[in-house]
Every structure is written in C-alpha cells, then in structure tokens.
Protein backbone atom coordinates (compact mmCIF):
# COMPACT_ATOMS: atom_id res chain seq x y z
CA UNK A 1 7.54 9.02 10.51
CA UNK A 2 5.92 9.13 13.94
CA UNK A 3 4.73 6.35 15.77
CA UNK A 4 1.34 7.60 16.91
CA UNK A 5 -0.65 10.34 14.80
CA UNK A 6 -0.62 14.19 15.65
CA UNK A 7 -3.75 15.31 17.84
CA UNK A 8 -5.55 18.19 15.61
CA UNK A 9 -4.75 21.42 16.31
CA UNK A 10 -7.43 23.20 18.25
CA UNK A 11 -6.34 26.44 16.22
CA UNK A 12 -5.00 26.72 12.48
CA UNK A 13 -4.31 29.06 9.61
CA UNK A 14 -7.74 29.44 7.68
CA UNK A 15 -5.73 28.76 4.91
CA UNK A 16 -5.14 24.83 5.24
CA UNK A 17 -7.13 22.75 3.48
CA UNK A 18 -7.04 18.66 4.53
CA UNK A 19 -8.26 15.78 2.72
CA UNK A 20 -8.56 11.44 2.23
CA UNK A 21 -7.91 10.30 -0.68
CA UNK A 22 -8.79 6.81 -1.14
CA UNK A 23 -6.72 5.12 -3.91
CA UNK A 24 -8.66 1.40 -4.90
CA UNK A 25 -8.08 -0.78 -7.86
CA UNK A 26 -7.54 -4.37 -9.11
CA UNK A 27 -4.53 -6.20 -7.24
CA UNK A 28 -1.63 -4.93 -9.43
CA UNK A 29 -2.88 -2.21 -10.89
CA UNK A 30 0.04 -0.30 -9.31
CA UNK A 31 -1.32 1.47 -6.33
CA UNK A 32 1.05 0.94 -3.68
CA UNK A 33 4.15 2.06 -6.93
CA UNK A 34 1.75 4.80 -6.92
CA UNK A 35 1.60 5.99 -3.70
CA UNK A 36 5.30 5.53 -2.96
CA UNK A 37 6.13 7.98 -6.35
CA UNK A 38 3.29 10.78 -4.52
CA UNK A 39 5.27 10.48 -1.28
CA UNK A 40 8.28 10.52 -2.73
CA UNK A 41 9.56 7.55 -0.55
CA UNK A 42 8.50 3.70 0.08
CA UNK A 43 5.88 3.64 2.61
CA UNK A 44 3.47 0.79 0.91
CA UNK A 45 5.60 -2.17 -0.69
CA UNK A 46 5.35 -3.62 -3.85
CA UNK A 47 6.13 -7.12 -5.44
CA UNK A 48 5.10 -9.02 -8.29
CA UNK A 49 2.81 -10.94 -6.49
CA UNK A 50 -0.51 -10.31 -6.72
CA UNK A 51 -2.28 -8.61 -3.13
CA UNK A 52 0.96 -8.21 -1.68
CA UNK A 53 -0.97 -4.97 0.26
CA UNK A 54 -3.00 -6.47 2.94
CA UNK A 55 -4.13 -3.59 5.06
CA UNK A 56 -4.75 0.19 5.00
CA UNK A 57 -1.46 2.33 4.32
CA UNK A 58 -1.42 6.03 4.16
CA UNK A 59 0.40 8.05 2.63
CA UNK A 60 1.07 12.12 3.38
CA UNK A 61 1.62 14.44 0.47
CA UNK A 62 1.76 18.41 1.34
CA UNK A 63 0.65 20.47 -1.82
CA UNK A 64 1.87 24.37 -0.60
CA UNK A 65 -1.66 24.70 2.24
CA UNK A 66 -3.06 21.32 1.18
CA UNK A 67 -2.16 18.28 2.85
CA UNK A 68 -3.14 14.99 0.99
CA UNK A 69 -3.65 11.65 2.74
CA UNK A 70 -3.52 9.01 0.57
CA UNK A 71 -4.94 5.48 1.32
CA UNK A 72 -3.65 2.74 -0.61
CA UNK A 73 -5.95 -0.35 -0.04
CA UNK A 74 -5.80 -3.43 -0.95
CA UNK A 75 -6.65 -4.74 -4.49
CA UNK A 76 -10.21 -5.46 -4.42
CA UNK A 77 -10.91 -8.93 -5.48
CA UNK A 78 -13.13 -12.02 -5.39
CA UNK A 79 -12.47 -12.95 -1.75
CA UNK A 80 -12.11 -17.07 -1.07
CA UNK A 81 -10.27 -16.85 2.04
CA UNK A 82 -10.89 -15.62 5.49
CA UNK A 83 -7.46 -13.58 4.90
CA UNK A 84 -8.98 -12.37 1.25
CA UNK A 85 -12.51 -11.11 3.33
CA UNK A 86 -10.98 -9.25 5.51
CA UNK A 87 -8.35 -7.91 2.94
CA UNK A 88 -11.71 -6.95 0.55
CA UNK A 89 -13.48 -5.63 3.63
CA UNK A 90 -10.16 -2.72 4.50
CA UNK A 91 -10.31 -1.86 0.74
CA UNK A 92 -14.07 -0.64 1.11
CA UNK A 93 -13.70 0.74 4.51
CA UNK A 94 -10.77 2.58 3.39
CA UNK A 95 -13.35 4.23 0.51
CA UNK A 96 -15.78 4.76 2.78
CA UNK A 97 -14.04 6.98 4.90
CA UNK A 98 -12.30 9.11 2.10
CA UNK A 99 -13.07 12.51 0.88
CA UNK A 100 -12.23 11.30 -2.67
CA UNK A 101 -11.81 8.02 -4.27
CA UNK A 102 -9.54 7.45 -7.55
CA UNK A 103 -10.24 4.04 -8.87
CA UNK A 104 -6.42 2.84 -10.80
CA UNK A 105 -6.52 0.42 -13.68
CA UNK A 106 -4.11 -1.02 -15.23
CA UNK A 107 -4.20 0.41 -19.08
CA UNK A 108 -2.79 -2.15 -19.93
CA UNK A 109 -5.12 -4.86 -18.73
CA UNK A 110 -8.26 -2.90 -18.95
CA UNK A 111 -11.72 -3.66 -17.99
CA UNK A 112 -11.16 -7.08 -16.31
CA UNK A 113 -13.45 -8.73 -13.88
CA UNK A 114 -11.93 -7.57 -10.93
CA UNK A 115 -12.34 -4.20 -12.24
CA UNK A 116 -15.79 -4.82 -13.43
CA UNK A 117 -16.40 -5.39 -9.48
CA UNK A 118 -15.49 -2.47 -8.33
CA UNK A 119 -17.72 -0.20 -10.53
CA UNK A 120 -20.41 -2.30 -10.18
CA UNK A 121 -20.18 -1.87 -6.37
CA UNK A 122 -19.35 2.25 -6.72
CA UNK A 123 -22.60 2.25 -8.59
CA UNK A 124 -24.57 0.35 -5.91
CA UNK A 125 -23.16 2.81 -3.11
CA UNK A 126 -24.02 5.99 -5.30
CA UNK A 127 -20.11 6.69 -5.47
CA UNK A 128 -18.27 9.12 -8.05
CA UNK A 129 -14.52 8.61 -8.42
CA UNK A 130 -11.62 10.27 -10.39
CA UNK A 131 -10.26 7.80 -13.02
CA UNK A 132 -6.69 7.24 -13.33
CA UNK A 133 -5.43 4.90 -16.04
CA UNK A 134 -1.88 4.21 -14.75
CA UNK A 135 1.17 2.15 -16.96
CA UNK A 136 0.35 4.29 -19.76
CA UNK A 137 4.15 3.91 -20.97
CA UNK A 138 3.70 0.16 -21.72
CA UNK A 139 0.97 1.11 -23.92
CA UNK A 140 2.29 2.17 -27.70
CA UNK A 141 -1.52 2.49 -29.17
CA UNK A 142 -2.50 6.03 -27.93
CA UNK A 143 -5.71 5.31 -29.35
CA UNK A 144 -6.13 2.50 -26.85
CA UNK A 145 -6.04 4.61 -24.34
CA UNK A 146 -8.61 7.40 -25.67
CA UNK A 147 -11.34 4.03 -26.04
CA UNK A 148 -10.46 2.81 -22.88
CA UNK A 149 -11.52 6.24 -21.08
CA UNK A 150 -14.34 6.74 -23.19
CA UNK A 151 -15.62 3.33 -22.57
CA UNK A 152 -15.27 3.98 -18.66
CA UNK A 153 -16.75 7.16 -18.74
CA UNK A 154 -19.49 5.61 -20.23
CA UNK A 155 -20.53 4.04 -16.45
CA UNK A 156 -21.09 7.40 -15.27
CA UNK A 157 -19.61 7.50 -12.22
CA UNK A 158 -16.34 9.26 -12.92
CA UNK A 159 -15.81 12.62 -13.02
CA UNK A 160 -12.05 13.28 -14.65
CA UNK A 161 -9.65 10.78 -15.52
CA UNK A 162 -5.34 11.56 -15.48
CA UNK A 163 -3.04 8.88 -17.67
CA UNK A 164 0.24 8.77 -15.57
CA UNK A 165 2.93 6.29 -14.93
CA UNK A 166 3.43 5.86 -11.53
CA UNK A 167 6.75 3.75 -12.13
CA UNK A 168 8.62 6.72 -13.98
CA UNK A 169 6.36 9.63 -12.18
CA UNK A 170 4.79 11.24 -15.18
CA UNK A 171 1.45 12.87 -14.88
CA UNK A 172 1.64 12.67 -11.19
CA UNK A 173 2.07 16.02 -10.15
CA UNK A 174 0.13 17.28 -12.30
CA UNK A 175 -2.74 14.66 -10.03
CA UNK A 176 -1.17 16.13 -6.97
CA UNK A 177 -1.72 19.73 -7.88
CA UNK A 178 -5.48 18.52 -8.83
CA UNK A 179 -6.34 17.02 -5.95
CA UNK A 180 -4.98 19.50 -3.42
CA UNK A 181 -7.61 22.31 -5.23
CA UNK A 182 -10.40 20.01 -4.18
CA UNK A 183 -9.29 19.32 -0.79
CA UNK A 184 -11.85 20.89 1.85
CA UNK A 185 -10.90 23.47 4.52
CA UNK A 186 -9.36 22.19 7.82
CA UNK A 187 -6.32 21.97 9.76
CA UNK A 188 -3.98 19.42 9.08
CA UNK A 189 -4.40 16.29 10.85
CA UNK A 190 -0.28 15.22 10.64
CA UNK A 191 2.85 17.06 11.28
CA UNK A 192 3.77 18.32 7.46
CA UNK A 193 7.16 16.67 7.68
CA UNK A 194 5.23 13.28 8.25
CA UNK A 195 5.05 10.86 5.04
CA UNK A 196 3.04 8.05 6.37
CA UNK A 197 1.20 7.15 9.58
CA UNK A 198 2.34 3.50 9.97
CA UNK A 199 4.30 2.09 12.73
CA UNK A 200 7.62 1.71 12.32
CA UNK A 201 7.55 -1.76 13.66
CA UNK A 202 4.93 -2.85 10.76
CA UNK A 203 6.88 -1.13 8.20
CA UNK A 204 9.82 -2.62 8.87
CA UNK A 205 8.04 -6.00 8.71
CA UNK A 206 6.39 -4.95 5.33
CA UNK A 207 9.84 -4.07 4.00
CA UNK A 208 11.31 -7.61 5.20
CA UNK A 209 8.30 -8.89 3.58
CA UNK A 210 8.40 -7.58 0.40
CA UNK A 211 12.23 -8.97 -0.25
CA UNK A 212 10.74 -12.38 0.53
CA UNK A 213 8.41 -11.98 -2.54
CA UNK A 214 11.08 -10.37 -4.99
CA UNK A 215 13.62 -13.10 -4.10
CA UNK A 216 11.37 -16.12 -4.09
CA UNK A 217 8.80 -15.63 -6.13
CA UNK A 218 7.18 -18.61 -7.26
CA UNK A 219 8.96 -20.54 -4.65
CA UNK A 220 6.92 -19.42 -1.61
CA UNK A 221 3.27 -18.85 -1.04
CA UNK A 222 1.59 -15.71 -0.65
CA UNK A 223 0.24 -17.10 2.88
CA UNK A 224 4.14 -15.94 3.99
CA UNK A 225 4.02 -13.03 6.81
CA UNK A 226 6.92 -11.23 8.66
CA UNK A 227 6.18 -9.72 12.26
CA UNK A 228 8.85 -7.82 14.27
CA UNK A 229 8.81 -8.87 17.83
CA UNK A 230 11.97 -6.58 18.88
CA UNK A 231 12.81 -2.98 18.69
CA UNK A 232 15.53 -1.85 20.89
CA UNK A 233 16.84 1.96 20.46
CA UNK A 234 20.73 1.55 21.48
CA UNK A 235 23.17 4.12 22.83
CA UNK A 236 25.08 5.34 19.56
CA UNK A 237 21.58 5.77 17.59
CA UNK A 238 21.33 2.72 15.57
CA UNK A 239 18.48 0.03 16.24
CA UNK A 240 18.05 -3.70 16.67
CA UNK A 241 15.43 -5.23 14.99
CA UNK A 242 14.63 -9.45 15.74
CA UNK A 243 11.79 -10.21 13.10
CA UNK A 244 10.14 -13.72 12.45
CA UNK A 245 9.12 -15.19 9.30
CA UNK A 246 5.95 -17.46 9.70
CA UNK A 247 5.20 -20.04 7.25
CA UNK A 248 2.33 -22.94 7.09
CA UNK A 249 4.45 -25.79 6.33
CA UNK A 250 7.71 -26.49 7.33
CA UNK A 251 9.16 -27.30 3.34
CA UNK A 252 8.35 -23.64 3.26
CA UNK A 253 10.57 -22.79 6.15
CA UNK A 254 13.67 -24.60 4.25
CA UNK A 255 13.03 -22.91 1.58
CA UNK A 256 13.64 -19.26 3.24
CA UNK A 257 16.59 -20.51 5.08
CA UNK A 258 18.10 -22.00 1.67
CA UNK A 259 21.38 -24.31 2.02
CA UNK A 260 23.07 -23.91 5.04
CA UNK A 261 21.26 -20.63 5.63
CA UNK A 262 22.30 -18.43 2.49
CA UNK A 263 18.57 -17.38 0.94
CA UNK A 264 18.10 -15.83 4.86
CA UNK A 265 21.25 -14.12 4.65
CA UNK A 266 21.03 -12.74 1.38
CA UNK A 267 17.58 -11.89 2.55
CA UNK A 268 18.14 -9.82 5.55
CA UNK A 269 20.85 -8.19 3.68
CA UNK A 270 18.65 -6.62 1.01
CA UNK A 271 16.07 -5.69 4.04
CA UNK A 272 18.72 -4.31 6.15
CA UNK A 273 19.78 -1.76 3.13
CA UNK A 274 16.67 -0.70 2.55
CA UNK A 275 15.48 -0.13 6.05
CA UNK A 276 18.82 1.64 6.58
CA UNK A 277 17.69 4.01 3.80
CA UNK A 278 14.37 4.26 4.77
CA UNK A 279 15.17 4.96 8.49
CA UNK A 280 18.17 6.81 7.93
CA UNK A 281 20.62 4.91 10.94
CA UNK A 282 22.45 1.68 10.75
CA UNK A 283 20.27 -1.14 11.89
CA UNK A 284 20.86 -4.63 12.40
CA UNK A 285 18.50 -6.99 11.79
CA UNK A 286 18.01 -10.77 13.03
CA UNK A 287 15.63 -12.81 11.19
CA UNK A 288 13.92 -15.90 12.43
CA UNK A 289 11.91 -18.46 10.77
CA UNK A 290 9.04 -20.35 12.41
CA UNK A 291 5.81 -22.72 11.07
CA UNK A 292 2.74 -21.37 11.96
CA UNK A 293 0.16 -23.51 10.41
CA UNK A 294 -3.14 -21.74 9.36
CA UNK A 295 -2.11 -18.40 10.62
CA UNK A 296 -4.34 -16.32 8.13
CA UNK A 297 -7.31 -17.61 10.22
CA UNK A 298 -5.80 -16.81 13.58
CA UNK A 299 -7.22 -12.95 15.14
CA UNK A 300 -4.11 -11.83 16.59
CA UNK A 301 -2.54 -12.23 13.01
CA UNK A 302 -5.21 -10.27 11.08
CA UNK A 303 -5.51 -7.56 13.86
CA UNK A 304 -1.49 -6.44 13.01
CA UNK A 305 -2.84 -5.27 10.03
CA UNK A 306 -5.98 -3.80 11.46
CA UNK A 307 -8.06 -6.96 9.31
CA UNK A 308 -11.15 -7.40 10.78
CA UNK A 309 -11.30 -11.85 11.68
CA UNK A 310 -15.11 -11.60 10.92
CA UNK A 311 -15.15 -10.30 7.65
C-alpha cells in the first residue's frame, strides 16, 4: 500500500483497460466483507455494528489487463446526524464518480426501506446498476432468491444481477471476471501490486477501530473514533504507532480502559496482530483514551475521513 496514489502514466500498453466501481447498499448489507474477499486482504473493516464504514475506501483488484477500483461507501441511510449527512453525502459522491455502480442487498433482508431509498434515488438520477444479492448461503429457499431478483428487476434500472457470498467468496470471481470485460480502455491509475489507496495512518486507525466494536459491542456507542497521532519508522524495520481513542462521555472512557486497564490491553493486542499481518513488520502500538465531547460535529474530525462538515 502506498501512501500517496501513482501519477498516470503519460504512456501505456493499449491493452489496459481501467475502471470505478462503485459498490453502495444498505448499512450491513456486507460491502466492506465484500470488498475485502475481491482484494483478497482487509482494507475496509467490518463489525456488527451498523455504518461502521464512514468514508470512501477503495479497493484495487487486477483482472490479467484490467484493473478494478472498487469503492466501498458507506451504507446509505436516513441521515439524523451531522456525522450521518456527511456519511450519506460520500456514499453518493462515491457513485457519482464511478464507471459502474453495483447496488448489494442483503438476500436475506430484502427490499427494506433503506434499500427502497436507494433505488428510488438511482431512478431520480437516471442511474443503471448491476445487482448483486449477497449472503445467499443463509438463505435455504432458492426460490426466495429467484422472486427477490425478479421483483428488483422489475424497477428497471438494473442490468444483470450475480448471487455470491462475500463471507465464504463464492460467485465472486466469477463478478471479477465480469466486471473487468466492461472496464473502458486506459492506463492504470495505481501501481498493480497496490490493494488499496488509503493511508496507512487511517487504516491503522480503522483496524484499531473495528476491535473496539467486535469487543464491546453493545457497551460503547457508535459515536467512538480512533485517530493515530504517531508514526515513527525505527532502525530494525518495525514501527511505532501512539493512537487515541475519543469518546463523548467520560463513563465511555472507563469502559474502554476496563478494570485496572485490561479491556485496553486486550484491545491493542488484537489490533497489534492484525496490523502486524496486515503490514507485514512487528509494530507496537500505544493506545490512549481521551473525552472529546461532540466530536462528530467538529470539521477537523469529519475531514480525516474526507466527510464534508456541511453536508
């Protein structure tokens, strides 16, 4: 992963063909599973919680000449918060600028408001998209599946539709192979050993992020954000990282540090392991907690994500 994007060739092979692929759905509908299974590593994280993505993340997938850049947005919901509008407003923008949009549902949910939304709003903006029902492995009624794509492809805006399960991978490369025939001509606009075009500094906050949500759950509010304030390359290749969890109250803050400071422990250990893997050096990692009250609101917060404050 590189820090800043590749500059576009001024020449390339006439063969390469380069693409955006804009994946949108309902929060949980399993985009950001989805997009980690197409990369073949985690570059967009995933928790139970509902709109744990809060920004644009994308994704690099090379397909023999074709290289696929996947945008995983966030779900596209009913926005009440300044944090949910600008959250909503990154999911469009993200559609707007992409060659291709696949709209994921949840087969197992269906047609649910949310979802309702977004076709509505495809239809307004004279928008086609791919349909891709995803989950299809929790779904034992086939024939569920065959009414749930006819009764989409009954709004007539989609123009194929792919069943896959993006947790156990099946169906996706046949999607990969797919999309890289409709990609148009044009050099590549990453290296083709990149996977994603996200600071490492953010996705190492993401990662520290999303063991926060597996490990607490219901105990701590979605409001909770992770920032890493220190990077420092040392001499025998590994890397320090000091990142700071900020909460809005400070019962929230006692609850991430746990009883004489186990939950943080335990928590930077399952971050450390998985930024070890994902980085592939030893890194140690020193996590702070601090109360930032009403941080969603503040511009400096939102802009880490690239969130526009005025949405």
């Amino acid at each position: 992963m590189n820090e800043v994007p590749a500059s576009m060739p001024e020449q390339y092979d006439d063969q390469q063909r380069c693409g955006f692929v804009a994946l949108v759905g309902a929060p949980n509908a399993g985009k950001s599973t989805l997009l980690n299974q197409l990369v073949g590593t985690k570059v967009s994280i995933v928790s139970p919680k509902v709109q744990t993505t809060r920004s644009r993340v994308r994704g690099i997938v090379m397909a023999e000449e074709a290289q696929i850049v996947f945008i995983d947005t966030p779900g596209i919901f009913q926005p009440k918060r300044r944090l949910d509008r600008a959250m909503v407003k990154a999911a469009w923008g993200g559609a707007d600028d992409a060659d291709l949009i696949v709209l994921v549902i949840d087969a197992q949910q269906g047609v649910n408001d949310d979802v309702r939304l977004i076709i509505e709003n495809l239809k307004k903006q004279k928008r086609k998209a791919i349909l891709l029902l995803n989950k299809i492995d929790k779904v034992r009624d086939k024939e569920k599946l065959l009414h749930l794509s006819g009764e989409l492809f009954g709004e007539e805006i989609f123009t194929d539709v792919f069943m896959i399960s993006a947790k156990k991978g099946s169906g996706t490369q046949d999607f990969i192979n797919f999309l890289a025939a409709k990609m148009p001509n044009g050099p590549w606009m990453f290296p083709e050993d990149d996977v994603s075009d996200m600071p490492l500094r953010l996705l190492a906050a993401e990662i520290t992020r999303e063991k926060l949500y597996y490990q607490l759950q219901q105990e701590l509010p979605y409001s909770a954000t992770v920032e890493t304030e220190l990077w420092e390359e040392r001499k025998d290749g590994s890397v320090k990282l000091e990142q700071t969890i900020f909460v809005e109250r400070e019962g929230q803050k006692a609850i991430i540090l746990g009883k004489s400071g186990k939950r943080i422990k335990m928590l930077g250990t399952d971050a450390r392991k998985d930024l070890e893997a994902i980085f592939e050096r030893r890194v140690h990692l020193y996590l702070f907690v601090k109360v930032r009250e009403n941080w969603g609101d503040d511009p400096n917060r939102l802009a880490i994500w690239g969130l526009d404050h005025n949405a």
